[in-house]
PDB file of N, CA and C in Angstrom:
ATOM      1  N   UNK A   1     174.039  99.126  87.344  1.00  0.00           N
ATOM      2  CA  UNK A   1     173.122  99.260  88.454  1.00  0.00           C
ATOM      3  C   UNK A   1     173.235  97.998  89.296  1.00  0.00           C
ATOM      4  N   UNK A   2     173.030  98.151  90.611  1.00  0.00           N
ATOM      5  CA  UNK A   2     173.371  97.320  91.598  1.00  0.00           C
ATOM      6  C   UNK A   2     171.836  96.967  92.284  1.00  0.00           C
ATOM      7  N   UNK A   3     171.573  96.244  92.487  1.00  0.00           N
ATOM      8  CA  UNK A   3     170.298  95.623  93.668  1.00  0.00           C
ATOM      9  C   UNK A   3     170.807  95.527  94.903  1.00  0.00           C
ATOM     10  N   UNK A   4     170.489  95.859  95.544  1.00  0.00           N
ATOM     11  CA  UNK A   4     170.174  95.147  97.536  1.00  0.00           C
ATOM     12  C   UNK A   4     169.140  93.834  97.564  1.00  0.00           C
ATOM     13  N   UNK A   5     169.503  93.427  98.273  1.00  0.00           N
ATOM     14  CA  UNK A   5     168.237  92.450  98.808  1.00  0.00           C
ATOM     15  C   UNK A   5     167.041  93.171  98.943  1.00  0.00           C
ATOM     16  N   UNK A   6     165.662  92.742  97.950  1.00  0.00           N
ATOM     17  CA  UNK A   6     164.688  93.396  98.430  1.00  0.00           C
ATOM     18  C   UNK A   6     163.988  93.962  97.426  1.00  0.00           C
ATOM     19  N   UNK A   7     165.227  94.801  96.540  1.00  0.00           N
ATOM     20  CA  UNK A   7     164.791  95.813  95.347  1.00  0.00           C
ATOM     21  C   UNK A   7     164.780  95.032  94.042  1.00  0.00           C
ATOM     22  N   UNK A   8     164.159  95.921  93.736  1.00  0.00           N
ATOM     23  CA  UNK A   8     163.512  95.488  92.079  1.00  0.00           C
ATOM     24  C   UNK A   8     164.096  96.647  90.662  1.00  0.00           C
ATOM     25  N   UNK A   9     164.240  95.849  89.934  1.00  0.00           N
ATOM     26  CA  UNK A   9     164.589  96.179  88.505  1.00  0.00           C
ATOM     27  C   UNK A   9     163.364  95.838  87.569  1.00  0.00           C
ATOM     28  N   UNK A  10     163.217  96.418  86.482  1.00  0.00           N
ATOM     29  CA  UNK A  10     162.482  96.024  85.416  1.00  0.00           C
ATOM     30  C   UNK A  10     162.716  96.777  84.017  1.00  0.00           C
ATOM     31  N   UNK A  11     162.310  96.368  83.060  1.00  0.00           N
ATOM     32  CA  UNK A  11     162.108  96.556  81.953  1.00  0.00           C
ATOM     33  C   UNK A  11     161.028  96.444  80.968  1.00  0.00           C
ATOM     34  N   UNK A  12     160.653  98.087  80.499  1.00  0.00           N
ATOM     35  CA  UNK A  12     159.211  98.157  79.448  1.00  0.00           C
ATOM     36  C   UNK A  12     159.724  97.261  78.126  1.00  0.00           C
ATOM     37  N   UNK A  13     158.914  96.293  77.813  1.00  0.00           N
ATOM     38  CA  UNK A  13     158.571  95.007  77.111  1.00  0.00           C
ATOM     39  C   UNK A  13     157.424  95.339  75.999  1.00  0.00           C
ATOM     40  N   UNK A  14     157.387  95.656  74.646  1.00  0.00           N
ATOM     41  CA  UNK A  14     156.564  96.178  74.337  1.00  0.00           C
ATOM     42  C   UNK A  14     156.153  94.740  72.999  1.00  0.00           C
ATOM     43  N   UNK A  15     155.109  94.258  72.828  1.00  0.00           N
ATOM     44  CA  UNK A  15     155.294  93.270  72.126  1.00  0.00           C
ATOM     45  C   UNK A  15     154.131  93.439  70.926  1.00  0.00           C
ATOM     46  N   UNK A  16     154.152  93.796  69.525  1.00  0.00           N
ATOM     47  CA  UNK A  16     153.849  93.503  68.219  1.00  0.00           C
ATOM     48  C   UNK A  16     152.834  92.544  67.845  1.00  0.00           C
ATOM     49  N   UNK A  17     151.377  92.878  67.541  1.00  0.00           N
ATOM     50  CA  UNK A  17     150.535  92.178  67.376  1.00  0.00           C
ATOM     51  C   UNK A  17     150.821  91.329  65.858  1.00  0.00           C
ATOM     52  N   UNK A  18     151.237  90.187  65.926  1.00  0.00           N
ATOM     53  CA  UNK A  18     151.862  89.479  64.992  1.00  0.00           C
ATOM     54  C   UNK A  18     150.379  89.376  64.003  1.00  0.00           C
ATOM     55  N   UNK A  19     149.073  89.458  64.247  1.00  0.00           N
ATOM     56  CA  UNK A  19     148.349  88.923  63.386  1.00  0.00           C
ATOM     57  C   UNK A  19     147.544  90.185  62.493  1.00  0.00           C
ATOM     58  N   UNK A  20     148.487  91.383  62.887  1.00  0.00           N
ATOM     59  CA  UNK A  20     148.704  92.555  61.840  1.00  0.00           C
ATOM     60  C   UNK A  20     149.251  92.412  60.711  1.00  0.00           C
ATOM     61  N   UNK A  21     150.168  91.416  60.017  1.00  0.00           N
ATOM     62  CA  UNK A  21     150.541  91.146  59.224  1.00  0.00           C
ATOM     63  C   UNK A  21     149.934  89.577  58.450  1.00  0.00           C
ATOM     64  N   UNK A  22     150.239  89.919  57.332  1.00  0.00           N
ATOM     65  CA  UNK A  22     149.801  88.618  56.259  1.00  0.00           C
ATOM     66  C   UNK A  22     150.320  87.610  56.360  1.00  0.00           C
ATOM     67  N   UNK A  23     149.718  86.501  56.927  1.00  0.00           N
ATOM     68  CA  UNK A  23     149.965  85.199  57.651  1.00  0.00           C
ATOM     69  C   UNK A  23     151.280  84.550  56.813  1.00  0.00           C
ATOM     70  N   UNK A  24     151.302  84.748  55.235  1.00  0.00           N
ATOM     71  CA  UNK A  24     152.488  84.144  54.589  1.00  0.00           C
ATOM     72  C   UNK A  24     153.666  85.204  54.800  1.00  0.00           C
ATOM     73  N   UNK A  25     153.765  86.489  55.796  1.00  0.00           N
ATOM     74  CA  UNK A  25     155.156  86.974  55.771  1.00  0.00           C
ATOM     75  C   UNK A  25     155.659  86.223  57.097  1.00  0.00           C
ATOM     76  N   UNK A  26     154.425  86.232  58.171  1.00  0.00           N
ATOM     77  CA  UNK A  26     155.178  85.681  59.590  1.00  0.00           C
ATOM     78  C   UNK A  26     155.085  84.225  59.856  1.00  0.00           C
ATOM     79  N   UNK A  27     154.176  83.572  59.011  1.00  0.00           N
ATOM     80  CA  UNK A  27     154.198  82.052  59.294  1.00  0.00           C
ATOM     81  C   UNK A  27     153.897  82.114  61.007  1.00  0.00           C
ATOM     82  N   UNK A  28     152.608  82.914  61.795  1.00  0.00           N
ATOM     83  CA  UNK A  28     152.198  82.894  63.057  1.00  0.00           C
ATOM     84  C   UNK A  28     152.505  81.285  63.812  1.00  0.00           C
ATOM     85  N   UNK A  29     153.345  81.271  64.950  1.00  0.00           N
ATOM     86  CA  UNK A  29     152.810  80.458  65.947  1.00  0.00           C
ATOM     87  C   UNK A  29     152.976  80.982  67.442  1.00  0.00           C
ATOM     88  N   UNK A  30     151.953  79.670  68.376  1.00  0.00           N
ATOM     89  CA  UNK A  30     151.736  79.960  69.562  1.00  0.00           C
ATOM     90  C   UNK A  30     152.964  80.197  70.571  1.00  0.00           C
ATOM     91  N   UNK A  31     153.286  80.807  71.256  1.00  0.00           N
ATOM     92  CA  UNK A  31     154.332  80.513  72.057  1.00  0.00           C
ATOM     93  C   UNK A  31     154.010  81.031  73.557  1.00  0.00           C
ATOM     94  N   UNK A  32     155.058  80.298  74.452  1.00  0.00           N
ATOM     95  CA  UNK A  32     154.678  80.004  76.407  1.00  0.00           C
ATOM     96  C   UNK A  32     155.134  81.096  77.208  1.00  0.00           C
ATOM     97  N   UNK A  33     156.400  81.342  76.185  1.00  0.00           N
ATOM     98  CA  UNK A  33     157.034  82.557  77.199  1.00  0.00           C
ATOM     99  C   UNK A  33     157.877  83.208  76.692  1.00  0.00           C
ATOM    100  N   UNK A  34     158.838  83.448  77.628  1.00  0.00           N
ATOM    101  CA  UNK A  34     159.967  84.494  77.335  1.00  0.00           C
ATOM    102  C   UNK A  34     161.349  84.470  78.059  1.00  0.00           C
ATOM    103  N   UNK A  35     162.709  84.013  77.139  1.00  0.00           N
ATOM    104  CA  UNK A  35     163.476  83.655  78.027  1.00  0.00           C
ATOM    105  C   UNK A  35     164.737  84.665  78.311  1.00  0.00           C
ATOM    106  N   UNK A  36     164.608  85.248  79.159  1.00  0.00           N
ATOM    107  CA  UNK A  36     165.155  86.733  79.564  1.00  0.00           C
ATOM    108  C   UNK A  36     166.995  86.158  79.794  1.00  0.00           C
ATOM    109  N   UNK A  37     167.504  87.368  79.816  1.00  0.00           N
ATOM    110  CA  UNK A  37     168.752  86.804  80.252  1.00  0.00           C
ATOM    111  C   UNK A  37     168.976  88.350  80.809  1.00  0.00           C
ATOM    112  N   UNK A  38     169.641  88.565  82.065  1.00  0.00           N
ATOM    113  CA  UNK A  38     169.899  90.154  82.778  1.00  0.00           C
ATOM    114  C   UNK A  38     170.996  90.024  82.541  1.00  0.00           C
ATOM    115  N   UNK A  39     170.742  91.499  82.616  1.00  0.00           N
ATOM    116  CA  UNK A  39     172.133  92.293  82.290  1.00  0.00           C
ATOM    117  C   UNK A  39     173.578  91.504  82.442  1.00  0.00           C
ATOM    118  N   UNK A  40     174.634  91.411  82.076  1.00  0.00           N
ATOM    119  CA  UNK A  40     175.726  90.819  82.418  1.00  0.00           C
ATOM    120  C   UNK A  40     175.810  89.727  82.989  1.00  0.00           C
ATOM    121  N   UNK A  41     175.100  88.883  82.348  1.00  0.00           N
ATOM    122  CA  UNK A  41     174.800  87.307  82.859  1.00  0.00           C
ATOM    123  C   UNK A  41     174.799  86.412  81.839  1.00  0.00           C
ATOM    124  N   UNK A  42     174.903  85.330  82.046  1.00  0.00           N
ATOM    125  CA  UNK A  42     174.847  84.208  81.200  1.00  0.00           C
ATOM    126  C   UNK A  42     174.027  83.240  81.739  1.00  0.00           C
ATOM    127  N   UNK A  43     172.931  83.183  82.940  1.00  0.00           N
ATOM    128  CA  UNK A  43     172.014  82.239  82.937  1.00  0.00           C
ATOM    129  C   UNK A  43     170.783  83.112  82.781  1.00  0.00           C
ATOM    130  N   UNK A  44     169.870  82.485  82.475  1.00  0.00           N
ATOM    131  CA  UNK A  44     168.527  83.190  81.936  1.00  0.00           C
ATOM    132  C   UNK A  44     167.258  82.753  82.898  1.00  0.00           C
ATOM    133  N   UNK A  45     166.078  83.523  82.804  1.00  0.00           N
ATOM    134  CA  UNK A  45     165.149  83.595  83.316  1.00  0.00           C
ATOM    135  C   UNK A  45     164.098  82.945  82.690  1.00  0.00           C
ATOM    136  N   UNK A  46     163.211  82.258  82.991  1.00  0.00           N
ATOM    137  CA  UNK A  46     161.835  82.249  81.970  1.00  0.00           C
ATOM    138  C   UNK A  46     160.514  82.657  82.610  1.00  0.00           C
ATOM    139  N   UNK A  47     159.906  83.671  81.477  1.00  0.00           N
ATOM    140  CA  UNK A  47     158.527  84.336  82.224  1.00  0.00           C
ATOM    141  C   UNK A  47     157.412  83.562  80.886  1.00  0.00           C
ATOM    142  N   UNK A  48     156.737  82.925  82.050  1.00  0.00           N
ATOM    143  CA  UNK A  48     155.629  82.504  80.724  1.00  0.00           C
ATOM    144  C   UNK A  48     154.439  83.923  80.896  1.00  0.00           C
ATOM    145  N   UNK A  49     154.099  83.104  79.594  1.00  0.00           N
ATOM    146  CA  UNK A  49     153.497  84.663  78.955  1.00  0.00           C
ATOM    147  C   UNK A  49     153.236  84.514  77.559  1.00  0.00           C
ATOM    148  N   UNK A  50     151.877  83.652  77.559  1.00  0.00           N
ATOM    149  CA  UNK A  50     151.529  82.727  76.525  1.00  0.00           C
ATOM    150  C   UNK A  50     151.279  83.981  75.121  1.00  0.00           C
ATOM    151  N   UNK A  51     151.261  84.112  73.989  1.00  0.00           N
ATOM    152  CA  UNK A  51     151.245  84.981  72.988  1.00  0.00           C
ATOM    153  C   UNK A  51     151.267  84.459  71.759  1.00  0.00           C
ATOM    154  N   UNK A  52     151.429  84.996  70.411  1.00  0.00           N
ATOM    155  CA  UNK A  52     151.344  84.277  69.125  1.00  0.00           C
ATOM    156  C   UNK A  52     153.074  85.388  69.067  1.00  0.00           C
ATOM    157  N   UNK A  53     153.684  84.494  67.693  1.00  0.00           N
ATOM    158  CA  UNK A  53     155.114  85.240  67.282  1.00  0.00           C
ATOM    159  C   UNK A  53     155.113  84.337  65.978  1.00  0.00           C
ATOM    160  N   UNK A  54     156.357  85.183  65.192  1.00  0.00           N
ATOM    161  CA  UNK A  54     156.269  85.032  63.995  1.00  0.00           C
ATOM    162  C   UNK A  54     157.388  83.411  63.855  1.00  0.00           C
ATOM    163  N   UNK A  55     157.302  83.009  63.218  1.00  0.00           N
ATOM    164  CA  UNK A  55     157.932  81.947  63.015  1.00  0.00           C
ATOM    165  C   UNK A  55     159.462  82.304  61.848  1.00  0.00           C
ATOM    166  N   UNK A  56     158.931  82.786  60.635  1.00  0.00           N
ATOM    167  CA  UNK A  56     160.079  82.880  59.985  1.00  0.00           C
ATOM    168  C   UNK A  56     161.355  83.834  60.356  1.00  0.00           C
ATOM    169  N   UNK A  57     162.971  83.444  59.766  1.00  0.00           N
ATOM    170  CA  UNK A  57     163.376  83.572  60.259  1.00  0.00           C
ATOM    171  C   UNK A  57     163.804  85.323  60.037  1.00  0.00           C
ATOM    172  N   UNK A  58     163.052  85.801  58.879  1.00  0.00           N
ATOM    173  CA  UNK A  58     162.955  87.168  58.884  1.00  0.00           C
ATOM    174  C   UNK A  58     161.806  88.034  58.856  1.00  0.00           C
ATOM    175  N   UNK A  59     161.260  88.321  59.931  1.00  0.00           N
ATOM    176  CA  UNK A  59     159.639  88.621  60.188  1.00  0.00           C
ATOM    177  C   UNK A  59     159.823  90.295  59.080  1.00  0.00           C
ATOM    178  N   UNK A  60     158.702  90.642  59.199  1.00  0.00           N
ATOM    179  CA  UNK A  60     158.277  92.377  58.760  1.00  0.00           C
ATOM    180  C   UNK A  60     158.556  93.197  59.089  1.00  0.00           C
ATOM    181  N   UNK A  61     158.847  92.516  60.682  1.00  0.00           N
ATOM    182  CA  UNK A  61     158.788  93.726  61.762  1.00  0.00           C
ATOM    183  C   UNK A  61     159.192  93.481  63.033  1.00  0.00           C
ATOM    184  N   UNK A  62     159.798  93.895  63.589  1.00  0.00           N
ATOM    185  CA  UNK A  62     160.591  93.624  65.200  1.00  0.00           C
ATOM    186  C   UNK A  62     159.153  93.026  65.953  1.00  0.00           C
ATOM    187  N   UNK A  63     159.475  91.699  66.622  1.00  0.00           N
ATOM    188  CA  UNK A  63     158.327  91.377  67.642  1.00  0.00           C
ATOM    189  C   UNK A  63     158.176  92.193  68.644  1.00  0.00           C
ATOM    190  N   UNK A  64     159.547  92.125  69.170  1.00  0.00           N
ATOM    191  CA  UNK A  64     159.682  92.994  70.730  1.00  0.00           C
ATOM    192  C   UNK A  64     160.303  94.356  70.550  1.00  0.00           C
ATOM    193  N   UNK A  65     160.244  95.158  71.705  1.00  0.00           N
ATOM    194  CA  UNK A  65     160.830  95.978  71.936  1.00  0.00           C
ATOM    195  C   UNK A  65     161.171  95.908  73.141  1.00  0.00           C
ATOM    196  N   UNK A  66     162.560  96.153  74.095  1.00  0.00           N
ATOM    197  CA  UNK A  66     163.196  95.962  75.030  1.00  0.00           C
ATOM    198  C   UNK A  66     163.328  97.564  75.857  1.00  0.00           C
ATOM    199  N   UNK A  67     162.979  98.130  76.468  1.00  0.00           N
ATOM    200  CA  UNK A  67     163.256  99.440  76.969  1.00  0.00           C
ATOM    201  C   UNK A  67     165.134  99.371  78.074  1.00  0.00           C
ATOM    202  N   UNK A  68     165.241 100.226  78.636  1.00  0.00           N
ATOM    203  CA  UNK A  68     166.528 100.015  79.299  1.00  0.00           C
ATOM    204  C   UNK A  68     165.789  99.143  80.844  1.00  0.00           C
ATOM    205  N   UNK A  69     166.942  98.489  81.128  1.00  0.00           N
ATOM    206  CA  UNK A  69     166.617  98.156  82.767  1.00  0.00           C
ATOM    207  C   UNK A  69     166.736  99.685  83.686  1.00  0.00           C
ATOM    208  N   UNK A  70     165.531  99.564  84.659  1.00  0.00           N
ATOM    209  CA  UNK A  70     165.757 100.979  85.492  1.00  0.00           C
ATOM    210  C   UNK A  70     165.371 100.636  87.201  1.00  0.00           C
ATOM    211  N   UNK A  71     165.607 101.222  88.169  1.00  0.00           N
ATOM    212  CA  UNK A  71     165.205 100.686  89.708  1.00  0.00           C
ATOM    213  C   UNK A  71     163.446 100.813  89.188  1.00  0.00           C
ATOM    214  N   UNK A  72     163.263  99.720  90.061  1.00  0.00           N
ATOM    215  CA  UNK A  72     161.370  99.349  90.237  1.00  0.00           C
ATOM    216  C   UNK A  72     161.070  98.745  89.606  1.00  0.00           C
ATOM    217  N   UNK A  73     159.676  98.535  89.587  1.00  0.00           N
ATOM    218  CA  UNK A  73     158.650  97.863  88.676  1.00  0.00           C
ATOM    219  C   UNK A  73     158.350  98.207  88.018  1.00  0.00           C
ATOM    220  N   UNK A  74     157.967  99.419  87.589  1.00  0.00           N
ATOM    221  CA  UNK A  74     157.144 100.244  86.552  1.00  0.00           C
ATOM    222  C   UNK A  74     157.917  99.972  84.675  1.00  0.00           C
ATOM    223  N   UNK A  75     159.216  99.668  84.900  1.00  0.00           N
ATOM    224  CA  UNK A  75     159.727  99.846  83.743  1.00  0.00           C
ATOM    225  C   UNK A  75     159.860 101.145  82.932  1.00  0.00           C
ATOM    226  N   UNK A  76     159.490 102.109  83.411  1.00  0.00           N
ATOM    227  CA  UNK A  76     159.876 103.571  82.635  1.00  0.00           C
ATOM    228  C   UNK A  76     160.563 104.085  84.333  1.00  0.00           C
TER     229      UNK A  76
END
């Protein structure tokens, strides 16, 4: 998918209430944001977007979920 000047892309972002789980599987901490990288790129974005996430390096359960990139805002 291609942009023009002007238009918008997005993606549904679905994010995992980390403090559903038992504090000794995720080892909870605070975190600022989110550092995106688009499609076929190698420099990245950062969206703050203050939240709690799991710390260890094998959580319970997927934090995020990523939907496809699609034209607009809406993300679906």
């Amino acid at each position: 998918m291609r942009l023009a000047p002007g238009e918008s892309a997005s993606a549904l972002v679905v994010a995992t209430v980390v403090a559903n789980f038992p504090e000794a599987d995720c080892k909870p901490v605070p975190v600022r944001g989110l550092r995106i990288y688009p499609p076929n790129d190698i420099g990245s974005v950062y969206v703050e977007r203050d939240g709690t996430a799991c710390s260890i390096a094998a959580p319970v359960t997927t934090q995020l979920k990523i939907g496809p990139v699609v034209p607009g805002r809406s993300g679906q």
